[in-house]
N, C-alpha and C. Protein backbone atom coordinates (compact mmCIF):
# COMPACT_ATOMS: atom_id res chain seq x y z
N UNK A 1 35.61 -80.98 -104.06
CA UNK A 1 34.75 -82.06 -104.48
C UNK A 1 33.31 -81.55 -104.54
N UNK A 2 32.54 -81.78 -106.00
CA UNK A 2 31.28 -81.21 -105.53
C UNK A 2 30.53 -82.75 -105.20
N UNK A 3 29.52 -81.78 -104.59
CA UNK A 3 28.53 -83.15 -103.96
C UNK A 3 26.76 -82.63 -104.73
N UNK A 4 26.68 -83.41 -105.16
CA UNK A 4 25.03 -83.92 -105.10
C UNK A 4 24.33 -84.39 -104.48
N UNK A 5 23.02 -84.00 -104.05
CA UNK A 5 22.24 -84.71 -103.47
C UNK A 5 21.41 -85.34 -104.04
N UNK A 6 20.83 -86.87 -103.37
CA UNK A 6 19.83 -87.39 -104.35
C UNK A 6 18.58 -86.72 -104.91
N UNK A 7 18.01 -85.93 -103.86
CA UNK A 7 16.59 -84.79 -104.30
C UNK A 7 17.24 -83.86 -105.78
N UNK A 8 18.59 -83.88 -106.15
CA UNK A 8 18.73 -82.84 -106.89
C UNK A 8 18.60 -83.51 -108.20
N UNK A 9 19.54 -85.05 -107.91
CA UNK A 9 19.32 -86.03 -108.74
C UNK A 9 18.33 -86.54 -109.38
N UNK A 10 17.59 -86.69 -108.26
CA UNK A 10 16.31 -87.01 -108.90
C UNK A 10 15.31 -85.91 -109.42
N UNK A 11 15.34 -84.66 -108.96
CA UNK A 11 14.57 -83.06 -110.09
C UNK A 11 15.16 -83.25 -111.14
N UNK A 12 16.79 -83.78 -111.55
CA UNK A 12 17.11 -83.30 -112.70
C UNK A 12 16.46 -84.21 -113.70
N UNK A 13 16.63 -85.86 -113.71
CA UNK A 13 16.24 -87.01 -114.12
C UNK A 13 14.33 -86.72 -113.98
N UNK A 14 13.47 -86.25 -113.37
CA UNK A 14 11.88 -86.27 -113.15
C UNK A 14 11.94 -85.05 -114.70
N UNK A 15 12.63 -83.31 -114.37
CA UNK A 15 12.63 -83.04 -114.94
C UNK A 15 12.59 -83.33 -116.95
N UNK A 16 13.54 -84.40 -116.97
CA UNK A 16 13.98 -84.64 -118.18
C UNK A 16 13.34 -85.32 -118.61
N UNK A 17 12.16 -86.11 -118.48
CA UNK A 17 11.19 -86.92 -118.89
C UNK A 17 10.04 -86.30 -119.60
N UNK A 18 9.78 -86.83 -120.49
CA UNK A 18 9.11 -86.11 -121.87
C UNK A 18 7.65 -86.04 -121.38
N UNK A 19 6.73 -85.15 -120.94
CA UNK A 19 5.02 -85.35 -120.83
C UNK A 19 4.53 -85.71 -121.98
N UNK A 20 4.10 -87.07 -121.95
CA UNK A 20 3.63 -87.45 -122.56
C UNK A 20 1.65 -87.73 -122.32
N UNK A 21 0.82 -87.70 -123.38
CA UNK A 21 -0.39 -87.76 -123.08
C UNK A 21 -1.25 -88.79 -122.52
N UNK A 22 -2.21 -89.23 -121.12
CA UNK A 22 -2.90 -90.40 -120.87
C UNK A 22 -3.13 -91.18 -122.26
N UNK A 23 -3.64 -92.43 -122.31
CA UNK A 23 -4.34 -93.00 -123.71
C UNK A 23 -5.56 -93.17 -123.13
N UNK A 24 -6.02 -93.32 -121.46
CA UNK A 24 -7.02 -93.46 -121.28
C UNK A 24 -8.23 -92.31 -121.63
N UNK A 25 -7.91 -91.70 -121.75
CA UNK A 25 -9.15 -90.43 -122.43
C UNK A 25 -8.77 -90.76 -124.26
N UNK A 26 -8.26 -90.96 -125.34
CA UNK A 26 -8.40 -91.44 -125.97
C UNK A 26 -9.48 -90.88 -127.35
N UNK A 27 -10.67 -91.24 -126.09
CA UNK A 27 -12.33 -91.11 -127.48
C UNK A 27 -12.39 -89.25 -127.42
N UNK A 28 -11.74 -88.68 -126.37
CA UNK A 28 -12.06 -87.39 -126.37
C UNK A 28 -11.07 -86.48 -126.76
N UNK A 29 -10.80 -87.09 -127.50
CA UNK A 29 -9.32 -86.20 -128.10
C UNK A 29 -9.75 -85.90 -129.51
N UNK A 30 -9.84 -84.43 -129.72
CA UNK A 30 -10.67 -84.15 -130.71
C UNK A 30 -11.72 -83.66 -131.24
N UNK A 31 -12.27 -84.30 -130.30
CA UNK A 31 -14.12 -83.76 -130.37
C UNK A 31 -14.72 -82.78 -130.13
N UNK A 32 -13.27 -82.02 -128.86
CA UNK A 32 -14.24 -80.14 -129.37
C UNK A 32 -15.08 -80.46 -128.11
N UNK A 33 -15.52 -81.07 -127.37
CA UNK A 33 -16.44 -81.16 -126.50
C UNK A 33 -16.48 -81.26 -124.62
N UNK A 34 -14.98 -80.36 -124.42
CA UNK A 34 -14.40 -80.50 -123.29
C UNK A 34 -14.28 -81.29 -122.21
N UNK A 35 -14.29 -82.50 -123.02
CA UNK A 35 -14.51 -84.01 -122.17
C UNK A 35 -13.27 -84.37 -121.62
N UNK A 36 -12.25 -83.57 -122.35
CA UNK A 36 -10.83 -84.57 -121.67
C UNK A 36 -10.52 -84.15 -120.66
N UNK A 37 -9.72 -85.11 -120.00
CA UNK A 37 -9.40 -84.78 -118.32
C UNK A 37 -7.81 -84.46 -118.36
N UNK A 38 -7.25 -83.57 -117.67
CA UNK A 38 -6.10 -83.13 -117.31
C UNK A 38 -4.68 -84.37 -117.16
N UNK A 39 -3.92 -84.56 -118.02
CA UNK A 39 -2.71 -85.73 -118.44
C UNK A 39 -3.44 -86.34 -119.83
N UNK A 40 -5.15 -86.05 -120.35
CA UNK A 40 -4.79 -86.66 -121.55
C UNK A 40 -4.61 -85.71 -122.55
N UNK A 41 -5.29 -86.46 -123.83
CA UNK A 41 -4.22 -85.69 -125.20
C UNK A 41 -5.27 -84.84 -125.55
N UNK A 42 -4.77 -83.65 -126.41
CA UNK A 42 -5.88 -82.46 -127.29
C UNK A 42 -4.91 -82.44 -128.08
N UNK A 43 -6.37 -81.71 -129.22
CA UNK A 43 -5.26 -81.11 -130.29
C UNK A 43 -5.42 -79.88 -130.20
N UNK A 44 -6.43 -79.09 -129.49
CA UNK A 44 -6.60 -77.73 -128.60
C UNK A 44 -7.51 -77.46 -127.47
N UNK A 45 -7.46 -76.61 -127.50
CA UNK A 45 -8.16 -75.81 -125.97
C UNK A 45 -9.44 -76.82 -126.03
N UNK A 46 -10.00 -76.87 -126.68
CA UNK A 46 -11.32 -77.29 -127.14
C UNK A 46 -11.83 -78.54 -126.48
N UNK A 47 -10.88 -79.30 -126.32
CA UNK A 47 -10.93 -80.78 -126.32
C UNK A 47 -11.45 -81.38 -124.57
N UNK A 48 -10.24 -79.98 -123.70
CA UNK A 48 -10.21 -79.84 -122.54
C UNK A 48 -11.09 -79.39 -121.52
N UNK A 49 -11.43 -80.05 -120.40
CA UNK A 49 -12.31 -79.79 -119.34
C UNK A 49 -12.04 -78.36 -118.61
N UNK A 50 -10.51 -78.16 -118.52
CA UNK A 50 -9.78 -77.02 -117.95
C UNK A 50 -9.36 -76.04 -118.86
N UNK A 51 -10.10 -76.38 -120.25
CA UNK A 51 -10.03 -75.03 -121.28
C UNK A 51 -8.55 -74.58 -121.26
N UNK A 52 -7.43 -75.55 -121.40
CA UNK A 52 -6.52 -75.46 -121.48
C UNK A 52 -5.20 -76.80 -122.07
N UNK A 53 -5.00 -76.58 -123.84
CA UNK A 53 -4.58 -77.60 -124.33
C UNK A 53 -3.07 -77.51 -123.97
N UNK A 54 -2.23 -78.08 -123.17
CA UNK A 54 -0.77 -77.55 -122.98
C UNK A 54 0.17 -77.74 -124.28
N UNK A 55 1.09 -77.32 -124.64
CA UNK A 55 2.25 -77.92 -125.14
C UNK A 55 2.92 -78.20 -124.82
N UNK A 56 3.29 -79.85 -125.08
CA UNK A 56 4.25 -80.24 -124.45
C UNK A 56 5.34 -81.21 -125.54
N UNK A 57 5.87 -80.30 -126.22
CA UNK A 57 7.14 -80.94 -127.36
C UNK A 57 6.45 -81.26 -128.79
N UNK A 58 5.20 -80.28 -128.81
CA UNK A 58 4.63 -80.36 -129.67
C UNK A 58 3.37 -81.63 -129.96
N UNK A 59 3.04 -81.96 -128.54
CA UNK A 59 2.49 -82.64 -128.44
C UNK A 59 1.50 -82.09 -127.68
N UNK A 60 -0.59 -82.28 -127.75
CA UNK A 60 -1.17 -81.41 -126.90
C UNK A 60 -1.39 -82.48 -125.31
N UNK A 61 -1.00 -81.86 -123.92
CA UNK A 61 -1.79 -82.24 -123.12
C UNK A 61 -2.40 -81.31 -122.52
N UNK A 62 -3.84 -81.98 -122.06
CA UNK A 62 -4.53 -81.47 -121.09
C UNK A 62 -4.15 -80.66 -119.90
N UNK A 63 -4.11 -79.80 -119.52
CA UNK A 63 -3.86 -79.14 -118.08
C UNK A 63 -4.58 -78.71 -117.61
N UNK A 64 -3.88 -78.16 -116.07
CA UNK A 64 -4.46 -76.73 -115.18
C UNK A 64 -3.68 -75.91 -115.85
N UNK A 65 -4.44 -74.52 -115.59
CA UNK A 65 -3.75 -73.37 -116.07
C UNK A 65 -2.46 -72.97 -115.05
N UNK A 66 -2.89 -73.67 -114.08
CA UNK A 66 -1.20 -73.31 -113.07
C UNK A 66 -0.67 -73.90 -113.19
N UNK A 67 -0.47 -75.19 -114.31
CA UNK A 67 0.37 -75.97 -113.94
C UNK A 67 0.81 -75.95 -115.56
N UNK A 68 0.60 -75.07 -116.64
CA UNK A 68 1.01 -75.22 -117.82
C UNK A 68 2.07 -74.71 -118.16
N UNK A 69 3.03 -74.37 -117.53
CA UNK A 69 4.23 -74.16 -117.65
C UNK A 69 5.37 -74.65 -116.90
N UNK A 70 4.56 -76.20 -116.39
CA UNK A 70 5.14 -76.79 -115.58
C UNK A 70 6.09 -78.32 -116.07
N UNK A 71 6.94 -78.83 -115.58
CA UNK A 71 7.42 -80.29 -116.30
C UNK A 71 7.68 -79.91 -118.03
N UNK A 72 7.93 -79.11 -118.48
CA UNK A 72 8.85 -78.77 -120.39
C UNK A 72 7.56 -78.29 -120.79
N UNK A 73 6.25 -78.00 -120.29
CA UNK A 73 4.96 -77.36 -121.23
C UNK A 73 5.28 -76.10 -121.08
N UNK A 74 4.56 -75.87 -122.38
CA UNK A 74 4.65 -74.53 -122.54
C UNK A 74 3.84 -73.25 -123.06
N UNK A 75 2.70 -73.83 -121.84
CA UNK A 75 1.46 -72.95 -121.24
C UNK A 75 0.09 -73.65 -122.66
N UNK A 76 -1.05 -72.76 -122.39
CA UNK A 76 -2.11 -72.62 -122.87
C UNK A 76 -1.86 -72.72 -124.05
N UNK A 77 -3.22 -72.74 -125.30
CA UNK A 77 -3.53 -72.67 -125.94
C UNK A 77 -2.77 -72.90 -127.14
N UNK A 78 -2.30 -74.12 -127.25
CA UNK A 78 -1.76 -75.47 -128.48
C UNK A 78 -2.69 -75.50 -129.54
N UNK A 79 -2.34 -75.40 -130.56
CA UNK A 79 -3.26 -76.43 -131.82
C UNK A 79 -2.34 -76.75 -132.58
N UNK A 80 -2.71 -78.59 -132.38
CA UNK A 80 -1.64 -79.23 -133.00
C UNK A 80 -1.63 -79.14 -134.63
N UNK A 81 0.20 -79.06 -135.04
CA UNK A 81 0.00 -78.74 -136.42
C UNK A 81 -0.07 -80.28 -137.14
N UNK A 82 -0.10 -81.28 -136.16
CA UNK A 82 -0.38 -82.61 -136.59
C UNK A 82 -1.41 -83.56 -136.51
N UNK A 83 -2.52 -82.43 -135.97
CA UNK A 83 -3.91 -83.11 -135.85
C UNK A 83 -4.16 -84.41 -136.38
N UNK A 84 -4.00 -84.56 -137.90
CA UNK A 84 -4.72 -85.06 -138.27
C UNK A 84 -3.67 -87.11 -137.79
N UNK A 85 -2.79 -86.84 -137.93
CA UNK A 85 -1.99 -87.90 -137.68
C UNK A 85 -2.35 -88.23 -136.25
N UNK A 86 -2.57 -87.10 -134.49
CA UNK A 86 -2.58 -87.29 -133.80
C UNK A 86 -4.35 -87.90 -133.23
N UNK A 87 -5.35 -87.34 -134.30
CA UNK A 87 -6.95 -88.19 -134.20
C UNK A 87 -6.51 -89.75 -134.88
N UNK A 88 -5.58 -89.70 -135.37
CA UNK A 88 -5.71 -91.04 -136.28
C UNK A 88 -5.25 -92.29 -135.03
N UNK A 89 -4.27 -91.76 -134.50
CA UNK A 89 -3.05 -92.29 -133.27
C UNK A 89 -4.36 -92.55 -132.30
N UNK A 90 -5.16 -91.74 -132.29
CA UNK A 90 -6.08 -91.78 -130.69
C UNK A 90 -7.30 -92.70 -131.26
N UNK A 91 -8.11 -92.88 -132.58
CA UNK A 91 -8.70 -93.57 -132.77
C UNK A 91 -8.61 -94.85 -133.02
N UNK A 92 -7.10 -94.96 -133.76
CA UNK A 92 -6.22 -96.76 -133.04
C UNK A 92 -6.72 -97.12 -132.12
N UNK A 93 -6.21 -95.73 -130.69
CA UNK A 93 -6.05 -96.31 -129.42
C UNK A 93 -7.28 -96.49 -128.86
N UNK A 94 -8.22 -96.31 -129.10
CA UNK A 94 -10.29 -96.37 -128.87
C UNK A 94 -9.93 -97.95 -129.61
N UNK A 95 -9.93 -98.14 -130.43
CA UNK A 95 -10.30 -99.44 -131.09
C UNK A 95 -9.29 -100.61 -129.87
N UNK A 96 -8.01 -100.52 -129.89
CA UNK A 96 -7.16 -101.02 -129.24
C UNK A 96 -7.70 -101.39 -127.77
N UNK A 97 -8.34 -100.32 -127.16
CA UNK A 97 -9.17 -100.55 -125.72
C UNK A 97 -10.03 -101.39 -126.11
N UNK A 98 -10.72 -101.17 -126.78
CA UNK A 98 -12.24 -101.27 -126.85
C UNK A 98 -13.58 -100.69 -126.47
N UNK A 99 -13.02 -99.22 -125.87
CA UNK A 99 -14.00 -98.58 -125.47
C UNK A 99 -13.60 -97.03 -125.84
C-alpha cells in the first residue's frame, strides 16, 4: 500500500498552481522605470525593482533573483512576446482601480 502524506499532498497541489502576476502594481508594468515590486507583472527586466522580470508560462513576474527559478519560473530576464496585449490588460486594470 503506498501512503502519502498530507505535506506531500499539499507540495504537489501548491506546486501546480500557475504564478500568476499582483494587479496591484498595475501602473508600473511597462514603464521601464523599476517601480514594480516582486509578485507584480513586467514585460522585462526593466519594469522591476529587483532587475529581474521572471517567466512564468510566458507570463512576466517580478522577482528575487533567488527565487526565479522557483514555483514553474523560469529565471531572469523575460521580454514578453505579448507586450503589447499585456500593457493593454494592465491599463484596464489602472482604470478598473482607479488609481
Amino acid at each position: 500500500m503506498v501512503r502519502i502524506s498530507v505535506a506531500a499532498v499539499l507540495a504537489f497541489a501548491v506546486a501546480a498552481l500557475a504564478i500568476t502576476p499582483n494587479n496591484a502594481g498595475a501602473k508600473n508594468v511597462g514603464n521601464g522605470k523599476a517601480l514594480q515590486f516582486i509578485t507584480g507583472g513586467c514585460v522585462n527586466d526593466a519594469d522591476c525593482a529587483s532587475a529581474c522580470c521572471a517567466n512564468a508560462s510566458n507570463v512576466g513576474v517580478c522577482s528575487a533573483e533567488a527565487a526565479a527559478f522557483q514555483n514553474g519560473k523560469a529565471g531572469c530576464n523575460f521580454v514578453d512576446p505579448n507586450a503589447a496585449a499585456t500593457l493593454a490588460a494592465a491599463k484596464a486594470q489602472v482604470a478598473k482601480q482607479g488609481f
